[in-house]
C-alpha atoms as a PDB file:
ATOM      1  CA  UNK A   1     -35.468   2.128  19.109  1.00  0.00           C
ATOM      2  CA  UNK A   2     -33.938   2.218  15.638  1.00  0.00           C
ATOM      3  CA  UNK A   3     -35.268   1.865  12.626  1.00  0.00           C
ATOM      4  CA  UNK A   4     -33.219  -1.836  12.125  1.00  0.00           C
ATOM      5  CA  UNK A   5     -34.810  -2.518  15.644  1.00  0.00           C
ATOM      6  CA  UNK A   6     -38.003  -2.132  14.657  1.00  0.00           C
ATOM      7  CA  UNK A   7     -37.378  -4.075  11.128  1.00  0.00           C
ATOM      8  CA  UNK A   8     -35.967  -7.043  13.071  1.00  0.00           C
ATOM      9  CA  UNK A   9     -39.047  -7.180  15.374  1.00  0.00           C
ATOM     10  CA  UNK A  10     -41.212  -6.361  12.611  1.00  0.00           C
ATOM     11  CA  UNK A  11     -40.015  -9.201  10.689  1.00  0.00           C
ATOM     12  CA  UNK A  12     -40.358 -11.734  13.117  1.00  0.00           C
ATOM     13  CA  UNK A  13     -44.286 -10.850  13.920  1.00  0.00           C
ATOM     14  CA  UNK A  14     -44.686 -11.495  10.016  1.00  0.00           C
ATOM     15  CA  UNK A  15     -42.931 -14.202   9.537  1.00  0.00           C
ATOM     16  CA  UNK A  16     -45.228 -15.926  12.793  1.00  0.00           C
ATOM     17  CA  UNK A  17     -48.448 -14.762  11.162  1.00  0.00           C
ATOM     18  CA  UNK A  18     -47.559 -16.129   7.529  1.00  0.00           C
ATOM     19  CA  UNK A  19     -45.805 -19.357   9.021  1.00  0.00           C
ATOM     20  CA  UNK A  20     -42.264 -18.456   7.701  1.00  0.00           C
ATOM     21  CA  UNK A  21     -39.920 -17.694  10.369  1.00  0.00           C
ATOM     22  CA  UNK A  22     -37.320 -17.140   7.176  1.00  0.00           C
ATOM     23  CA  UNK A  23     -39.097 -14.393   5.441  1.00  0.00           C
ATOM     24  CA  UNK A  24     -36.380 -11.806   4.238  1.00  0.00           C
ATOM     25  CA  UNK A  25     -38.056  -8.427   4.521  1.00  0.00           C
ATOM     26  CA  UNK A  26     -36.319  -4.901   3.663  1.00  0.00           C
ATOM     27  CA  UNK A  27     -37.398  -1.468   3.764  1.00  0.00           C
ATOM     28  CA  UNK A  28     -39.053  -1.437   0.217  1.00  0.00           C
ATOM     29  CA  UNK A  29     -40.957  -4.904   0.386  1.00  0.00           C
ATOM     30  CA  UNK A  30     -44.470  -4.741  -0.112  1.00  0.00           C
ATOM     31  CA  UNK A  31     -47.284  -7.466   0.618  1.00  0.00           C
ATOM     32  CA  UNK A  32     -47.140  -8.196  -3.014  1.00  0.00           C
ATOM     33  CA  UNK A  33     -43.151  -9.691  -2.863  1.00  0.00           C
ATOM     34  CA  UNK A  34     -44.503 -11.663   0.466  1.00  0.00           C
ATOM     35  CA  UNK A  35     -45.604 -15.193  -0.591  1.00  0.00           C
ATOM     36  CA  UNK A  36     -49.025 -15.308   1.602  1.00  0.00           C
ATOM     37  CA  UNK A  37     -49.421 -11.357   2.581  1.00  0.00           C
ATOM     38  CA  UNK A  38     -53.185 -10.894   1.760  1.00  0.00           C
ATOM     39  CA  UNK A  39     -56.242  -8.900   3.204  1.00  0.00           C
ATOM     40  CA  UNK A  40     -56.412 -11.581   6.022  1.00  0.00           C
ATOM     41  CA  UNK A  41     -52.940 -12.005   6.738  1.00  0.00           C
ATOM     42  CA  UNK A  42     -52.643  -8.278   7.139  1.00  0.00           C
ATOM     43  CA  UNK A  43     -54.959  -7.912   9.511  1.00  0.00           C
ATOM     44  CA  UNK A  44     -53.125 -10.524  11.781  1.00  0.00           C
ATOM     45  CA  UNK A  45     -49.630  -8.606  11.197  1.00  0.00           C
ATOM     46  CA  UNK A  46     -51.267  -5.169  12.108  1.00  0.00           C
ATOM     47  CA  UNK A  47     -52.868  -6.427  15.392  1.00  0.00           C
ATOM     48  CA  UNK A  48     -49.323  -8.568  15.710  1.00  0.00           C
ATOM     49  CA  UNK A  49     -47.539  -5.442  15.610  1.00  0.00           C
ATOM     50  CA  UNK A  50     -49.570  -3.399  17.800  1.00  0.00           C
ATOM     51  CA  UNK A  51     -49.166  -6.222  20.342  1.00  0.00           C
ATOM     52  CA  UNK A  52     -45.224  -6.532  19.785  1.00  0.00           C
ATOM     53  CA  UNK A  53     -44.707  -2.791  20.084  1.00  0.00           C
ATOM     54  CA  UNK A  54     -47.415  -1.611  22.679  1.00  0.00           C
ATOM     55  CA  UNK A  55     -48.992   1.031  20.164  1.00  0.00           C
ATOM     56  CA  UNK A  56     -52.201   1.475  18.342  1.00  0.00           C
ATOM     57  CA  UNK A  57     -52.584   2.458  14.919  1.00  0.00           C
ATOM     58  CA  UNK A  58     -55.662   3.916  13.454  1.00  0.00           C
ATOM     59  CA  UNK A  59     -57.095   3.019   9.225  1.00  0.00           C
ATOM     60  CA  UNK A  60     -56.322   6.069   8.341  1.00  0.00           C
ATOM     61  CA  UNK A  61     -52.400   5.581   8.566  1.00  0.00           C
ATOM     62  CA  UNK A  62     -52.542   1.926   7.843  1.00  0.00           C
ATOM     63  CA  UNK A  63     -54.012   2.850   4.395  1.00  0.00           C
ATOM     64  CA  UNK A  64     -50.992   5.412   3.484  1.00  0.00           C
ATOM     65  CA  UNK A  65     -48.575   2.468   3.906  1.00  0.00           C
ATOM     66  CA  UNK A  66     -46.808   1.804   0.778  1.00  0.00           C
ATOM     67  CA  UNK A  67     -44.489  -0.498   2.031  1.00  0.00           C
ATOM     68  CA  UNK A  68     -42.542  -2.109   5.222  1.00  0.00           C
ATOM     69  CA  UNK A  69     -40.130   0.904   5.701  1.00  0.00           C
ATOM     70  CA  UNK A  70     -43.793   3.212   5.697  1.00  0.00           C
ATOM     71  CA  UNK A  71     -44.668   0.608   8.289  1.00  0.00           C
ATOM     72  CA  UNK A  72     -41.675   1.167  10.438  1.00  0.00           C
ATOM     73  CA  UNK A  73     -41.722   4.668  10.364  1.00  0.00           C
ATOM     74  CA  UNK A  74     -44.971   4.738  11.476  1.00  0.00           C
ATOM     75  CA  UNK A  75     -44.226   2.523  14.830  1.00  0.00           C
ATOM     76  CA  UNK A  76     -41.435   4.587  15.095  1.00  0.00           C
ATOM     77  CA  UNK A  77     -43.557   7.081  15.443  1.00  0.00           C
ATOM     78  CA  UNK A  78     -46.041   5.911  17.365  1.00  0.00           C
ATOM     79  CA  UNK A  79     -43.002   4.780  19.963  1.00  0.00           C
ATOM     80  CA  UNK A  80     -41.960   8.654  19.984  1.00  0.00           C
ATOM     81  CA  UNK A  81     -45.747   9.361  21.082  1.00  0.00           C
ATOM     82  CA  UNK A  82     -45.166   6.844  23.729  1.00  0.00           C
ATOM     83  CA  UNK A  83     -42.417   7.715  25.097  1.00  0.00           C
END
């Protein structure tokens, strides 16, 4: 799967857990240019994510993310692993 893939899906499991099915994400947003990414929400899109792509991520790794391309790369990753 491709990094755009994995965007795309990405994208659509956030915009269900904030409620925005338009959300425009790219590879250098961060919760903080996401009207309604907090603490809670991000909790939702990590467990969202983990469903969506069939992988588990651990806090350590979640707390290096810096932003959504971070995030990608890390469930590309973990798809590698999988695989």
């Amino acid at each position: 799967m491709t990094p755009s893939e994995i965007l795309k899906r990405l994208t659509k499991v956030i915009g269900q857990v904030l409620g925005n099915e338009d959300v425009k994400l790219t590879l250098k947003s961060t919760a903080e240019d996401v009207e309604g990414w907090d603490s809670f929400n991000h909790i939702n899109i990590i467990v969202g994510a983990e469903m969506e792509f069939g992988v588990k991520f651990n806090a350590s790794e979640l707390e290096e993310l810096k932003n959504v391309g971070d995030f990608v790369a890390l469930i590309e990753k973990r798809l590698a692993k999988k695989n």
